[in-house]
Protein backbone atom coordinates (compact mmCIF):
# COMPACT_ATOMS: atom_id res chain seq x y z
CA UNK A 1 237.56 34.15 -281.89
CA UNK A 2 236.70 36.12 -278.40
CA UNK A 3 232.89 35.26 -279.30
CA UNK A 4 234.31 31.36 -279.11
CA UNK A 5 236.34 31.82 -276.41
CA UNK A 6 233.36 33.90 -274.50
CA UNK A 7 230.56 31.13 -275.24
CA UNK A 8 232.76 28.45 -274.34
CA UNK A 9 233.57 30.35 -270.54
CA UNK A 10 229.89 30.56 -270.04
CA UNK A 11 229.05 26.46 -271.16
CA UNK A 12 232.60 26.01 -268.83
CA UNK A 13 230.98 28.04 -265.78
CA UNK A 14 227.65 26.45 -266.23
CA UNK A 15 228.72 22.83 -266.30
CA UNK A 16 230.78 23.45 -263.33
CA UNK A 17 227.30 25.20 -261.24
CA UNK A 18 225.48 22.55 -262.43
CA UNK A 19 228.13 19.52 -261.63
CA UNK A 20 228.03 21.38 -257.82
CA UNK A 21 224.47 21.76 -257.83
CA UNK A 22 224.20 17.33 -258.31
CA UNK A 23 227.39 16.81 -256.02
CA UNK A 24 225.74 18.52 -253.11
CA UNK A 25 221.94 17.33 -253.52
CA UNK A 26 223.37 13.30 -253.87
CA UNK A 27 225.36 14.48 -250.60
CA UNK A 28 222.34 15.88 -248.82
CA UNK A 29 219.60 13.21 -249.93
CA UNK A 30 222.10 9.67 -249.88
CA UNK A 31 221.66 8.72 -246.40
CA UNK A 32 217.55 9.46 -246.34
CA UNK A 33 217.71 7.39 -249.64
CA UNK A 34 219.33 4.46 -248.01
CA UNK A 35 217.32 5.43 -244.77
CA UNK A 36 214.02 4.52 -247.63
CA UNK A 37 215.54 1.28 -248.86
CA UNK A 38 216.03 -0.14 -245.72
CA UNK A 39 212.70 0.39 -244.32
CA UNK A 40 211.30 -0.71 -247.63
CA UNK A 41 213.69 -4.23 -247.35
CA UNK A 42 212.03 -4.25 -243.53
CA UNK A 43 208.39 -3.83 -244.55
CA UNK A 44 208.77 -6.90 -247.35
CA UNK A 45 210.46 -9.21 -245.38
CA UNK A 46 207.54 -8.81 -242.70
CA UNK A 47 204.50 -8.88 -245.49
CA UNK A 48 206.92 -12.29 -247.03
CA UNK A 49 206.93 -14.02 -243.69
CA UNK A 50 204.37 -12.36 -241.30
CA UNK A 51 204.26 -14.91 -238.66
CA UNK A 52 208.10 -13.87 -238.19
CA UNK A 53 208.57 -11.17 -235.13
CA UNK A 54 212.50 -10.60 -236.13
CA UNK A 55 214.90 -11.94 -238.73
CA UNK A 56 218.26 -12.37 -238.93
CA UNK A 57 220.50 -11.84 -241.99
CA UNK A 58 222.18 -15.11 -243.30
CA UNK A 59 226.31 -14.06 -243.42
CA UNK A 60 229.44 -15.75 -244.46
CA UNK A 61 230.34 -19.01 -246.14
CA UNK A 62 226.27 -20.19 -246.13
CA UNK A 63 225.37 -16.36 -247.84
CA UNK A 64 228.61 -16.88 -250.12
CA UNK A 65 227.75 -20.73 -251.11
CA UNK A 66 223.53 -19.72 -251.60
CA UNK A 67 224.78 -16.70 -253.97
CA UNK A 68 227.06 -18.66 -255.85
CA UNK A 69 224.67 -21.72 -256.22
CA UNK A 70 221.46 -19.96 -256.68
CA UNK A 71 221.67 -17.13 -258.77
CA UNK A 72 219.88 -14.76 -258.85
CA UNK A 73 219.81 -14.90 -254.75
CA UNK A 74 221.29 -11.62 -253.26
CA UNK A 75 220.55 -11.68 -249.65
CA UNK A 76 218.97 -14.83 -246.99
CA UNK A 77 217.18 -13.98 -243.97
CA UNK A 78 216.10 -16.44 -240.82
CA UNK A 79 212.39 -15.59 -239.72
CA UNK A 80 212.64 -16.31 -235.77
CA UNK A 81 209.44 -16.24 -234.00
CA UNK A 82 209.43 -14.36 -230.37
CA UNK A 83 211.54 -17.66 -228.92
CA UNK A 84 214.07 -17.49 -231.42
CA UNK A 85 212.84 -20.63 -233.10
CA UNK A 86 213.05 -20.48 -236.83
CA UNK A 87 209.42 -20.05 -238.65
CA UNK A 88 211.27 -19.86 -242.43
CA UNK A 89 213.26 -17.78 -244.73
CA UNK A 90 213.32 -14.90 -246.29
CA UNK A 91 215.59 -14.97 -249.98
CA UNK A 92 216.26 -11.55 -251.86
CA UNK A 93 216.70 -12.23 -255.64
CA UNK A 94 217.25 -9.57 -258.88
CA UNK A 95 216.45 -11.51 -261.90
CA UNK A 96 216.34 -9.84 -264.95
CA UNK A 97 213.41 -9.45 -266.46
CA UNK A 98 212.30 -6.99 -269.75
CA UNK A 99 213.63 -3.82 -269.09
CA UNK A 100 216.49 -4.49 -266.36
CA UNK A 101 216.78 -6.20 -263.14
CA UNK A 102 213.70 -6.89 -260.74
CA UNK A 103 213.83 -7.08 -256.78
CA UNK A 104 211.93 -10.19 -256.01
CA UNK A 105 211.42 -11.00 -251.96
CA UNK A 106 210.06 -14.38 -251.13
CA UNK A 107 208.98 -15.57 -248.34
CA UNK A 108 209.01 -19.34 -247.51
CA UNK A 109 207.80 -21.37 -244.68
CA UNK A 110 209.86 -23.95 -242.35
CA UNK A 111 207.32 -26.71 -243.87
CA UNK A 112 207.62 -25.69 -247.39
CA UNK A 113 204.63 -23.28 -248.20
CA UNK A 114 205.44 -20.10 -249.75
CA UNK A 115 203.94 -17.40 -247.56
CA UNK A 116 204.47 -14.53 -249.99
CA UNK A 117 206.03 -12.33 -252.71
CA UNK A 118 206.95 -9.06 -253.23
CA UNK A 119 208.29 -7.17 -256.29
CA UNK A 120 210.51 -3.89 -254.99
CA UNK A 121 212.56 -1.85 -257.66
CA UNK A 122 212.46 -2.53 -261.00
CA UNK A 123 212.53 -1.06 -264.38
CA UNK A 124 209.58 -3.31 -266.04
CA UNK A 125 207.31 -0.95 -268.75
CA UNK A 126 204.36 0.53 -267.03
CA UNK A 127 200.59 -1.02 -268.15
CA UNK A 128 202.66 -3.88 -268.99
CA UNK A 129 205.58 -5.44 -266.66
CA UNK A 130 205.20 -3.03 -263.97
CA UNK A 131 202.32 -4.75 -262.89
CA UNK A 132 204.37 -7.24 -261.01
CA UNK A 133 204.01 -5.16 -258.63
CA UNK A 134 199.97 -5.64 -258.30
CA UNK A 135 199.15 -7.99 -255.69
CA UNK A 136 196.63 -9.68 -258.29
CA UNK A 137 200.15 -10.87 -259.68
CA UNK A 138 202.32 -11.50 -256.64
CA UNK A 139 199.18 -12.45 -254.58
CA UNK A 140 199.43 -15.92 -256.74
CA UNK A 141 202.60 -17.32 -255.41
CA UNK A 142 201.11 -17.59 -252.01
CA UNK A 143 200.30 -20.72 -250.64
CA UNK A 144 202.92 -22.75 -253.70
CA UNK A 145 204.80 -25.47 -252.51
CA UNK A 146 208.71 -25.70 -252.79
CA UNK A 147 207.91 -29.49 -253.84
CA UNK A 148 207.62 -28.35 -256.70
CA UNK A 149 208.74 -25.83 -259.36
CA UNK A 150 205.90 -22.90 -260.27
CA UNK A 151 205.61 -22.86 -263.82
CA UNK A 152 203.72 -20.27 -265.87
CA UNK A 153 200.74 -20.11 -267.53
CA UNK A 154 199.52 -17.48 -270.28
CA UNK A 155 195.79 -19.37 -270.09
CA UNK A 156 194.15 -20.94 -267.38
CA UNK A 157 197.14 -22.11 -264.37
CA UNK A 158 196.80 -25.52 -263.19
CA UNK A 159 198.94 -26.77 -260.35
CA UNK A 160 201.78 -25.29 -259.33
CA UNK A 161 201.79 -22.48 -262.50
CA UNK A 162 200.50 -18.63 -262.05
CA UNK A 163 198.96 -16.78 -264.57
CA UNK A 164 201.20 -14.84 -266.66
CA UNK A 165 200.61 -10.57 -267.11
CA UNK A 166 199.31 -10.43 -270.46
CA UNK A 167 202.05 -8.52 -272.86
CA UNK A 168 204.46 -9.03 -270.04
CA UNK A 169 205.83 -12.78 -270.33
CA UNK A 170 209.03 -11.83 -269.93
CA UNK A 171 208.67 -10.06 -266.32
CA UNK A 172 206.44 -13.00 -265.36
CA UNK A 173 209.37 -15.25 -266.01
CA UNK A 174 211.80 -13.69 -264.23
CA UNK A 175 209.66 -13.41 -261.15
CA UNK A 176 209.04 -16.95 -261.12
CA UNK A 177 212.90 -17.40 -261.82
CA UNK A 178 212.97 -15.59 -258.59
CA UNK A 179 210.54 -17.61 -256.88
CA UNK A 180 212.00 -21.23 -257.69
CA UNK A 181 215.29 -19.68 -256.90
CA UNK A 182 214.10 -19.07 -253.47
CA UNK A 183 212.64 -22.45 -253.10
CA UNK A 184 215.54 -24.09 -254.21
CA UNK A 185 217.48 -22.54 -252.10
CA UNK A 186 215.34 -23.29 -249.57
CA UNK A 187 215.02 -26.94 -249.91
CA UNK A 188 219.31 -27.41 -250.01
CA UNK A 189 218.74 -25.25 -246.88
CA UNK A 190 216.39 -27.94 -245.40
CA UNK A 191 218.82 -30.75 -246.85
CA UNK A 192 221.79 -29.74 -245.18
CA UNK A 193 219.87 -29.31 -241.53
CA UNK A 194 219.99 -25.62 -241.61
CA UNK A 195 222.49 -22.68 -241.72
CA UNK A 196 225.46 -22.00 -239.95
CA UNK A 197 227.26 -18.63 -240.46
């Protein structure tokens, strides 16, 4: 009985070191992790929609309406060129793709054109869906127009379609979810005359 009561003191003492040990590390590294995510949301907005010199987030009942019409859309911005006029928009969407949700930031164009795509965290299978993330894959978005829906291809695209990863269908599809949820956002955007927040 002491030998159980001993062993179980030690496991006791060690969870409680090692439960510290976690609290105080999230403590110390949260704000530089945040610090990382924000620069990262920063640098793919501006690769998206380089022609844009600042952007604005898009808040309140036009953020709440997009999200609610358009899922998978998380966050709008408003590329503004150095006069504050508006060059296009900037849509954050998290379909869900093989292995979990997928960060998907697309840039459009005031005319229509879609400028650019980036892939940020994700949990796709690496050799397979991870390679969203290559710009042979994302690169293929660029220059699509929100006339019309991008569709997917696993032979040779025509059109508006991209080439599919090979073995990763799934991912592919819920990047290009992504995508035309962007665009469609984008063109109610351009129905309704612009935002107001």
């Amino acid at each position: 009985m002491r030998d159980i009561l001993k062993t179980g003191l030690i496991l006791l003492l060690i969870c409680v070191v090692a439960a510290a040990a976690l609290g105080a590390t999230n403590e110390i590294t949260k704000d530089k992790i945040l610090e990382q995510r924000f620069l990262a949301n920063e640098t793919a907005k501006k690769e998206v929609l380089s022609n844009a010199t600042t952007f604005e987030d898009v808040t309140g009942s036009s953020l709440d309406e997009i999200v609610t019409t358009f899922e998978p859309i998380q966050e709008v911005y408003v590329g503004l060129d150095a006069s504050g006029n508006v060059l296009g928009y900037v849509f954050k969407s998290t379909p869900t793709g093989f292995s979990g949700v997928i960060e998907v930031v697309t840039g459009v164009t005031i005319d229509g054109t879609i400028t650019g795509v980036r892939i940020g965290n994700h949990q796709e299978t690496p050799g397979l869906g991870a390679k969203a993330k290559d710009s042979a894959f994302y690169s293929q978005y660029a220059g699509k127009l929100s006339s019309t829906p991008i569709g997917i291809s696993k032979s040779e695209p025509a059109g508006n379609d991209i080439q599919a990863i090979t073995g990763a269908t799934i991912s592919s599809v819920a990047v290009t979810g992504g995508v035309n949820a962007s665009v469609d956002a984008f063109n109610w955007i351009l129905e309704k005359g612009g935002l107001e927040n």
